[in-house]
PDB file of N, CA and C in Angstrom:
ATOM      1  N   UNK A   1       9.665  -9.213  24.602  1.00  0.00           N
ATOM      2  CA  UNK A   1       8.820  -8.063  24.848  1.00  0.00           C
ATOM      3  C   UNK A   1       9.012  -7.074  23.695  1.00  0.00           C
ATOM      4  N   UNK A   2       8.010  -6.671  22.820  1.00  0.00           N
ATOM      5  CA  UNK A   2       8.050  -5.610  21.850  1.00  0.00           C
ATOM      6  C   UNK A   2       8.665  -3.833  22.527  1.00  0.00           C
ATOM      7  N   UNK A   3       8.854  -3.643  21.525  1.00  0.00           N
ATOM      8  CA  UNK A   3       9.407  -1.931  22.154  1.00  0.00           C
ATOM      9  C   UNK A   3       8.020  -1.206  22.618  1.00  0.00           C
ATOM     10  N   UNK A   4       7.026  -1.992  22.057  1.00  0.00           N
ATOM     11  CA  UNK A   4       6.058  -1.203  22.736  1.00  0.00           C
ATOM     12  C   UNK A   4       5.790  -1.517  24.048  1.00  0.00           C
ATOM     13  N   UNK A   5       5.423  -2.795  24.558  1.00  0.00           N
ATOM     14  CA  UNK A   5       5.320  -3.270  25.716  1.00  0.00           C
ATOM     15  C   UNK A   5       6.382  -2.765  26.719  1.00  0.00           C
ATOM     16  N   UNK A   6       7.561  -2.586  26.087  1.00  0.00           N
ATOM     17  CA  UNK A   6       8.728  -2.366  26.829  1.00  0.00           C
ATOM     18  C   UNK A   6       8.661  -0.568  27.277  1.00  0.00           C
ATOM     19  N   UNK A   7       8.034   0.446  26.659  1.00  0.00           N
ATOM     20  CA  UNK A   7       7.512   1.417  26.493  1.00  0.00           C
ATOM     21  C   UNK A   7       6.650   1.524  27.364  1.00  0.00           C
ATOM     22  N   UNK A   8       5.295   1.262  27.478  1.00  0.00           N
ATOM     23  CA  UNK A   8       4.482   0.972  28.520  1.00  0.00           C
ATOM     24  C   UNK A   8       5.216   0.382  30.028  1.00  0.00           C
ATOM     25  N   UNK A   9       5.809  -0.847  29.964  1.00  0.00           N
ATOM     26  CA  UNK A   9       5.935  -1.162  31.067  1.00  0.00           C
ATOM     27  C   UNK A   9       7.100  -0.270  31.740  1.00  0.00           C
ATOM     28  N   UNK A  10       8.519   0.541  31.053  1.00  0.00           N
ATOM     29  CA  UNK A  10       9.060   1.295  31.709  1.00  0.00           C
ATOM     30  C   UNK A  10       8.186   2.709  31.991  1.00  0.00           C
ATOM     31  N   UNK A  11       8.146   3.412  30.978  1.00  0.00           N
ATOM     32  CA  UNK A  11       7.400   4.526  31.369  1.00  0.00           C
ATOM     33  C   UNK A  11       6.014   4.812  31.984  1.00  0.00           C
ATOM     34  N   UNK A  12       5.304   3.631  32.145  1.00  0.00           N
ATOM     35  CA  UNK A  12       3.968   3.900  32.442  1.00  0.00           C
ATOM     36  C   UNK A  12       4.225   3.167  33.975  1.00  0.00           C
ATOM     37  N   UNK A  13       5.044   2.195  33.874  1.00  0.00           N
ATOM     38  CA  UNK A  13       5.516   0.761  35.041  1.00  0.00           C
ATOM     39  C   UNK A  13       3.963   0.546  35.215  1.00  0.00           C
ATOM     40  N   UNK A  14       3.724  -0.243  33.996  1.00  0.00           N
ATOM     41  CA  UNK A  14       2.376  -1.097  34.047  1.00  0.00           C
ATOM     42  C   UNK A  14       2.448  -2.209  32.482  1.00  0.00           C
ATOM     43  N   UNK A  15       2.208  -3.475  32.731  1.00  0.00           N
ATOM     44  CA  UNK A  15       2.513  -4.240  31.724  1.00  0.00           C
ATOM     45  C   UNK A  15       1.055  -3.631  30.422  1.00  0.00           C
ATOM     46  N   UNK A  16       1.173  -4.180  29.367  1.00  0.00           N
ATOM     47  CA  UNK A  16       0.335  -2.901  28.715  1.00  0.00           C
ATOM     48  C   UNK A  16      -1.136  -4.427  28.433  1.00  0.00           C
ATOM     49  N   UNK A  17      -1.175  -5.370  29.162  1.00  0.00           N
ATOM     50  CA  UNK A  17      -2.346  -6.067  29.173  1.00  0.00           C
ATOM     51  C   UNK A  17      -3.305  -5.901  30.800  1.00  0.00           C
ATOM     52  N   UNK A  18      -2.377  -5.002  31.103  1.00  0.00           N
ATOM     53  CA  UNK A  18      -3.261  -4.169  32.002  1.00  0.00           C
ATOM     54  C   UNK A  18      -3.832  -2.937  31.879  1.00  0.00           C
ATOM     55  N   UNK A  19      -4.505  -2.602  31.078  1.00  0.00           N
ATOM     56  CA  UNK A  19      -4.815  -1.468  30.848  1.00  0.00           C
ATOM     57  C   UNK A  19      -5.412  -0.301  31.369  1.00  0.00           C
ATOM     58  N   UNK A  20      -6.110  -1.024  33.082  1.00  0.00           N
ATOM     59  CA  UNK A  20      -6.729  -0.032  34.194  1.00  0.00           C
ATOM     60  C   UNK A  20      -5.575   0.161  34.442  1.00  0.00           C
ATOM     61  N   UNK A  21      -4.646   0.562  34.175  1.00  0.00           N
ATOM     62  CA  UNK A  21      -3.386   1.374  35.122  1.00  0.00           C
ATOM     63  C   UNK A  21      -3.104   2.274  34.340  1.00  0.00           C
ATOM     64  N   UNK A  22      -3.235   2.648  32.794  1.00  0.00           N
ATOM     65  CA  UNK A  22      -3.281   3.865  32.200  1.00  0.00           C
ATOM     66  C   UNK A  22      -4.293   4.920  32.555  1.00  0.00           C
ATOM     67  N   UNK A  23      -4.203   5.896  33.090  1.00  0.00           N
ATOM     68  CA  UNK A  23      -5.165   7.038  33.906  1.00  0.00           C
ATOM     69  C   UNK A  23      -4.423   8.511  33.262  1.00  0.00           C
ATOM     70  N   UNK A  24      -5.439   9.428  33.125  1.00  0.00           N
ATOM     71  CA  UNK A  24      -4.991  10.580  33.416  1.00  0.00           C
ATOM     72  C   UNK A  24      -4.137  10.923  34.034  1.00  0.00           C
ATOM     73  N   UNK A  25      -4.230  10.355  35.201  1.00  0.00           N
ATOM     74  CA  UNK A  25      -3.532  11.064  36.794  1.00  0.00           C
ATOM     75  C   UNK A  25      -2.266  10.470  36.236  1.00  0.00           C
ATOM     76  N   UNK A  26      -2.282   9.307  36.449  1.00  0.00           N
ATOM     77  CA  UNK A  26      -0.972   8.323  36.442  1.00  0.00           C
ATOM     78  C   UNK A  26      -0.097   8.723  35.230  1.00  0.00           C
ATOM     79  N   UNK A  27      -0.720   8.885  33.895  1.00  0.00           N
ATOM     80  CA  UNK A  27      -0.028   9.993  32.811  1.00  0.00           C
ATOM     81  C   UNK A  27       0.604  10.937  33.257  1.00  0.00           C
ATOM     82  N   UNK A  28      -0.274  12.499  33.921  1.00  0.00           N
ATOM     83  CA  UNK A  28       0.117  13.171  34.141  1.00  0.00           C
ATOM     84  C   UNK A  28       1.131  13.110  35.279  1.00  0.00           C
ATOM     85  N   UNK A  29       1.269  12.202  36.238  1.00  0.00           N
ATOM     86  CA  UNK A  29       2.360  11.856  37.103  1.00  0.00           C
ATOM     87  C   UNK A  29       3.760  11.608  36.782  1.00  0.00           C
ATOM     88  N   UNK A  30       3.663  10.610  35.650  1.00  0.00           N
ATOM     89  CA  UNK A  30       4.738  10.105  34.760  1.00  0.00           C
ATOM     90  C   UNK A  30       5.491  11.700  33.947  1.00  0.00           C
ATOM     91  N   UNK A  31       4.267  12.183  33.318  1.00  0.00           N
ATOM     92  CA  UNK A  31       5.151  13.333  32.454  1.00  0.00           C
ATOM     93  C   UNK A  31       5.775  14.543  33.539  1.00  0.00           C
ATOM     94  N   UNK A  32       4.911  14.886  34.687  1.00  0.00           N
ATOM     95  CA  UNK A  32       5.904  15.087  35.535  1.00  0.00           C
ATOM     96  C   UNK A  32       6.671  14.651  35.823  1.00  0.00           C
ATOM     97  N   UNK A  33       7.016  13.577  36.511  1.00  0.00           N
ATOM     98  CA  UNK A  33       8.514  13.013  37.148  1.00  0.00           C
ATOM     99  C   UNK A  33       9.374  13.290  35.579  1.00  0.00           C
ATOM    100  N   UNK A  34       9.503  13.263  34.161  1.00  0.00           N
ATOM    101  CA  UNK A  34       9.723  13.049  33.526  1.00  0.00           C
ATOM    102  C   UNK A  34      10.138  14.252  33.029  1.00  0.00           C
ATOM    103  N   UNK A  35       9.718  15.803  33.840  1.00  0.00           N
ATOM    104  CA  UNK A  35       9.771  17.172  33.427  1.00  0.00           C
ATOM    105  C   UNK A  35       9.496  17.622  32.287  1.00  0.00           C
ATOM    106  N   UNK A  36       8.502  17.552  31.712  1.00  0.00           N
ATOM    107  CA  UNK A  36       7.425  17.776  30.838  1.00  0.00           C
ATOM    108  C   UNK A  36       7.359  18.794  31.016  1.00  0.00           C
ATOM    109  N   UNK A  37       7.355  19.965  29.803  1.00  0.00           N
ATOM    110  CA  UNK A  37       6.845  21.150  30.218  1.00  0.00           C
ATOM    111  C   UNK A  37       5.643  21.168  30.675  1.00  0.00           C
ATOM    112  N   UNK A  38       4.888  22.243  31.636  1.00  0.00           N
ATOM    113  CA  UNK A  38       3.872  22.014  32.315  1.00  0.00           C
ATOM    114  C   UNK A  38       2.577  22.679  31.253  1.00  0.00           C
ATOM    115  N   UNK A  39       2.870  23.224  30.170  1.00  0.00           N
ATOM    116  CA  UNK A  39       2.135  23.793  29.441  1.00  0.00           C
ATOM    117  C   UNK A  39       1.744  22.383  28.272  1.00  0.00           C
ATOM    118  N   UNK A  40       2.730  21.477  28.020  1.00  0.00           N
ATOM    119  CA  UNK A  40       2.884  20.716  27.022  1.00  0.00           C
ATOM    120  C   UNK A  40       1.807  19.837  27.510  1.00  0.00           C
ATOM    121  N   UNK A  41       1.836  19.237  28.511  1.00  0.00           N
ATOM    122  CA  UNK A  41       1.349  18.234  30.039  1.00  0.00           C
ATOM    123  C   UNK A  41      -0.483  18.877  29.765  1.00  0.00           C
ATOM    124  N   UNK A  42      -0.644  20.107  29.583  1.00  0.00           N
ATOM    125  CA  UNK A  42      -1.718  20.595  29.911  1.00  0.00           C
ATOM    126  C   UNK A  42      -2.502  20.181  28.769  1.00  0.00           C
ATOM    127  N   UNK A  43      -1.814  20.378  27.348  1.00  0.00           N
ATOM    128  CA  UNK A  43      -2.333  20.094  26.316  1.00  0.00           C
ATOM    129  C   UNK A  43      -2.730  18.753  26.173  1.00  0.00           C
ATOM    130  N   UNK A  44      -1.991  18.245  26.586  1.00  0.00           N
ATOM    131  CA  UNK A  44      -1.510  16.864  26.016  1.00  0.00           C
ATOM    132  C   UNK A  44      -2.839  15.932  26.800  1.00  0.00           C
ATOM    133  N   UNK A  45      -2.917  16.920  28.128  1.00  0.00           N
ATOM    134  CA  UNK A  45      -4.156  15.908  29.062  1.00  0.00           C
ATOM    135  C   UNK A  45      -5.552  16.357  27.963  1.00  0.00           C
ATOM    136  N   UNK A  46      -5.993  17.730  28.141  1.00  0.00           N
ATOM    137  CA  UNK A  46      -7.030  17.990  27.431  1.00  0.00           C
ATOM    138  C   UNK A  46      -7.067  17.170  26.086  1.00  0.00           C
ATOM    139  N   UNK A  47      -6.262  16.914  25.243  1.00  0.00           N
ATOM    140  CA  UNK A  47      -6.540  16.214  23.998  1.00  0.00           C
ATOM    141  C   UNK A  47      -6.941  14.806  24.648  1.00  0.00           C
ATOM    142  N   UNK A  48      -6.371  14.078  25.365  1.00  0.00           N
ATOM    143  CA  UNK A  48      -6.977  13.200  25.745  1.00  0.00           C
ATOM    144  C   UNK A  48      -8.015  12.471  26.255  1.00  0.00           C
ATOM    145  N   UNK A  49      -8.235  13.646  26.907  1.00  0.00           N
ATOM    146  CA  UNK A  49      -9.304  13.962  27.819  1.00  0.00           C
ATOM    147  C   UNK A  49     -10.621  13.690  27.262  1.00  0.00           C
ATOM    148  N   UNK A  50     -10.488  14.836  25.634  1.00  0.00           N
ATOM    149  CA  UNK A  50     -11.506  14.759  24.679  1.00  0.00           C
ATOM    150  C   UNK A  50     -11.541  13.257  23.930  1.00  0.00           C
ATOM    151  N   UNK A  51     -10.701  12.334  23.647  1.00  0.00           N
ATOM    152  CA  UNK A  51     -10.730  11.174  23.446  1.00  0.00           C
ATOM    153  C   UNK A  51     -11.443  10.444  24.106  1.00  0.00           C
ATOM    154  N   UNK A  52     -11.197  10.449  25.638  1.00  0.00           N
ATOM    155  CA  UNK A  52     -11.599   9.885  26.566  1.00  0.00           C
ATOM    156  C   UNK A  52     -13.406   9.691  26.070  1.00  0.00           C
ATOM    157  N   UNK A  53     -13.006  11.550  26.499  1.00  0.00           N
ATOM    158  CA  UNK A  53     -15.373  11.833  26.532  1.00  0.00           C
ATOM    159  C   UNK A  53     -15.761  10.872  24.870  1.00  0.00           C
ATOM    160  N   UNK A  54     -15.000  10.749  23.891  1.00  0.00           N
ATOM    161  CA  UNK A  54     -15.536  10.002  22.688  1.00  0.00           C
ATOM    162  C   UNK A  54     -15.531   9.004  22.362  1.00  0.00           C
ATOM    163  N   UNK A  55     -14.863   8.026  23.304  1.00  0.00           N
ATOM    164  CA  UNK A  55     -14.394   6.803  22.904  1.00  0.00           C
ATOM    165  C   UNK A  55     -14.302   5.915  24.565  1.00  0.00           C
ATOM    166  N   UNK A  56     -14.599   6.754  25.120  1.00  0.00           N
ATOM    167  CA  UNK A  56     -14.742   6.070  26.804  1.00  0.00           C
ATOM    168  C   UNK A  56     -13.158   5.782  27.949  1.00  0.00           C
ATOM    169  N   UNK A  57     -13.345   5.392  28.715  1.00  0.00           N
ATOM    170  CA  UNK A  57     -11.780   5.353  29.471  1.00  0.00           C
ATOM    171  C   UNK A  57     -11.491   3.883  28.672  1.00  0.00           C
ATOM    172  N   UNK A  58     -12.080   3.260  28.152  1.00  0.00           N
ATOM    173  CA  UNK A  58     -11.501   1.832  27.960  1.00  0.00           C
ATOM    174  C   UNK A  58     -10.596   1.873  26.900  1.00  0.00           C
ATOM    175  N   UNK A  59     -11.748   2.645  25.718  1.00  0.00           N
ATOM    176  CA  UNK A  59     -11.295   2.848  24.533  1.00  0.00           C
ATOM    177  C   UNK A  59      -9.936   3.345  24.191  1.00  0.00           C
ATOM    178  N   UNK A  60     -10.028   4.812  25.414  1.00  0.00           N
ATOM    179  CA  UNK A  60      -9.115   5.462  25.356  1.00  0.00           C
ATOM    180  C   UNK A  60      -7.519   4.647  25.686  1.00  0.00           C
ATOM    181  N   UNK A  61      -7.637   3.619  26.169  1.00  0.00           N
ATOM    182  CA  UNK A  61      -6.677   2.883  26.852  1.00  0.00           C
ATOM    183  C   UNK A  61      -6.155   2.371  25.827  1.00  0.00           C
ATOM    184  N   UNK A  62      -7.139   1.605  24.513  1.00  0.00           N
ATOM    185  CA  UNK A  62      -6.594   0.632  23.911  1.00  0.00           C
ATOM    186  C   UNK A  62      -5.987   1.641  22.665  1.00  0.00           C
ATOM    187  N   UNK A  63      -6.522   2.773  22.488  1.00  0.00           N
ATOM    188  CA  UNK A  63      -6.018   3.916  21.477  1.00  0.00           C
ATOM    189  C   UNK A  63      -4.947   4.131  21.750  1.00  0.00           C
ATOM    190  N   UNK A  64      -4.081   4.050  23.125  1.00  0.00           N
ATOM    191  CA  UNK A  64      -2.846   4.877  23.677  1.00  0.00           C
ATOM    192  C   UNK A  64      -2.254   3.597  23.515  1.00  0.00           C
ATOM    193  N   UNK A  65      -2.334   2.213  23.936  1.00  0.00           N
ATOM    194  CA  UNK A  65      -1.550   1.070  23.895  1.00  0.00           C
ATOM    195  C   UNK A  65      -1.270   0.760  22.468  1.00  0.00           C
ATOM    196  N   UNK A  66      -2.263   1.201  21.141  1.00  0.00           N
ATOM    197  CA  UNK A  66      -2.384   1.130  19.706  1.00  0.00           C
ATOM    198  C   UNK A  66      -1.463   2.214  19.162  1.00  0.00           C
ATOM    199  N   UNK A  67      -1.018   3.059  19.713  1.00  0.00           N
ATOM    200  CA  UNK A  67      -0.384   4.251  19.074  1.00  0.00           C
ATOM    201  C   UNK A  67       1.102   3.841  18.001  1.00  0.00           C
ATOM    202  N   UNK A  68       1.438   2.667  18.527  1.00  0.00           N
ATOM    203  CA  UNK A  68       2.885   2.520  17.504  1.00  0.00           C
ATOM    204  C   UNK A  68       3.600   3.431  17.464  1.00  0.00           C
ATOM    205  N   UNK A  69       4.249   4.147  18.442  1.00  0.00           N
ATOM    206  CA  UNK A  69       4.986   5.238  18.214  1.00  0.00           C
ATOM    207  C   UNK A  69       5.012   6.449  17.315  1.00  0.00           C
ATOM    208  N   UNK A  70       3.479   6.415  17.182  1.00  0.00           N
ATOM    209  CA  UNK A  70       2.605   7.661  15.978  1.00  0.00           C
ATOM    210  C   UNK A  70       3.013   8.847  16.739  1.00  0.00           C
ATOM    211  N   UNK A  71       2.702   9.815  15.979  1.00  0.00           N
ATOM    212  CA  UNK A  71       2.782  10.934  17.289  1.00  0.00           C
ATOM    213  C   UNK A  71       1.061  11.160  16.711  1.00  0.00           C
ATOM    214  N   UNK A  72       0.708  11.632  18.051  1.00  0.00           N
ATOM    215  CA  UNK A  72      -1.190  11.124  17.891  1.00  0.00           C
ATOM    216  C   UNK A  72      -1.637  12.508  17.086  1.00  0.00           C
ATOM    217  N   UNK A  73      -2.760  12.534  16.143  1.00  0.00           N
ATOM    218  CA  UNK A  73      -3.105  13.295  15.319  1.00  0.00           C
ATOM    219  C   UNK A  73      -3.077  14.546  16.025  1.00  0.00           C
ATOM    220  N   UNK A  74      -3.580  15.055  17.039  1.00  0.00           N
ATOM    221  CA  UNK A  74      -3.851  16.478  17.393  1.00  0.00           C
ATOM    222  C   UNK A  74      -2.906  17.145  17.743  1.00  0.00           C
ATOM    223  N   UNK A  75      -1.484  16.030  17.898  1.00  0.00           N
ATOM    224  CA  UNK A  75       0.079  16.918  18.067  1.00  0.00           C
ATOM    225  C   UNK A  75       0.641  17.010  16.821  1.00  0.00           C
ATOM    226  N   UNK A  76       0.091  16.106  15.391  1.00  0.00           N
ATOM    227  CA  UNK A  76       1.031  16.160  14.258  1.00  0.00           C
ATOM    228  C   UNK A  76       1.419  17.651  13.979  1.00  0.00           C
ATOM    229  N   UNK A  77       0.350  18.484  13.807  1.00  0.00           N
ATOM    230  CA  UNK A  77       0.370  19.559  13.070  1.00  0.00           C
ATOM    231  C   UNK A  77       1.662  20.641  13.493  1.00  0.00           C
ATOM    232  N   UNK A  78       2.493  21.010  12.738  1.00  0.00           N
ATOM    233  CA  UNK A  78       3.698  21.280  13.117  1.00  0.00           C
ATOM    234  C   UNK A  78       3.696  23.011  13.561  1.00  0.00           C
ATOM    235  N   UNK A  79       2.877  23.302  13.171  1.00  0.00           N
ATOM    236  CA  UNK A  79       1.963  24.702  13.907  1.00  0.00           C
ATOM    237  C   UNK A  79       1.932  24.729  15.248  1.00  0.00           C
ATOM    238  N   UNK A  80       1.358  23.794  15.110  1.00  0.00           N
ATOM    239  CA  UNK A  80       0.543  23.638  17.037  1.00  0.00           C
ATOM    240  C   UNK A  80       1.512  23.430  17.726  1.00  0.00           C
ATOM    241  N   UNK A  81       2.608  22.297  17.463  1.00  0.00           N
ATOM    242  CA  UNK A  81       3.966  21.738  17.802  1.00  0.00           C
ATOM    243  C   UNK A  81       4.632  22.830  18.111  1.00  0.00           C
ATOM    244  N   UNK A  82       5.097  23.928  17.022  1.00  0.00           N
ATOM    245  CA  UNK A  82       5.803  25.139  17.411  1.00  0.00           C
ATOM    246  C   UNK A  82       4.996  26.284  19.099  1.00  0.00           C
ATOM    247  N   UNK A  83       3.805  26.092  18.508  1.00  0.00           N
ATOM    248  CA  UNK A  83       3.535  26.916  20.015  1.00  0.00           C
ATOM    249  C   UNK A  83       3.603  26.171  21.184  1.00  0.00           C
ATOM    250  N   UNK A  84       3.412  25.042  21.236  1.00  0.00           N
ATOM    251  CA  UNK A  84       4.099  24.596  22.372  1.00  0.00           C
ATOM    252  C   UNK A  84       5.298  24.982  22.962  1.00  0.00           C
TER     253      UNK A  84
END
């Protein structure tokens, strides 16, 4: 199992060739139990969110399973990072 798969399947507890089990909800569930700041959580859904509306729920699935341990463009900026 790759660190990614292994990634997905602990933190998400969904094997990552399932990809209807990555959700908003189920995200935002995870980064709760996980104590996420609740401000961080907020951002973090809306950026996605906007992925989502551009690229569809499918897309969005295979973008988040594709990430390689990137940190995803709209968190790079070390600006934005600090106000968090």
């Amino acid at each position: 199992m790759s660190k990614l798969d292994n990634f997905f399947y602990s933190f998400l507890g969904i094997e990552s060739n399932n990809l209807a089990g990555i959700t908003l909800h189920h995200l935002e569930q995870k980064m709760k139990d996980e104590k996420f700041p609740e401000k961080l959580i907020e951002e973090i859904l809306l950026e996605f969110d906007q992925i989502i509306n551009q690229q569809g729920e499918k897309g969005f699935q295979k973008w988040l399973t594709n990430l390689h341990y990137q940190v995803p463009d709209p968190f790079s900026s070390e600006l934005k990072a600090a106000y968090l």
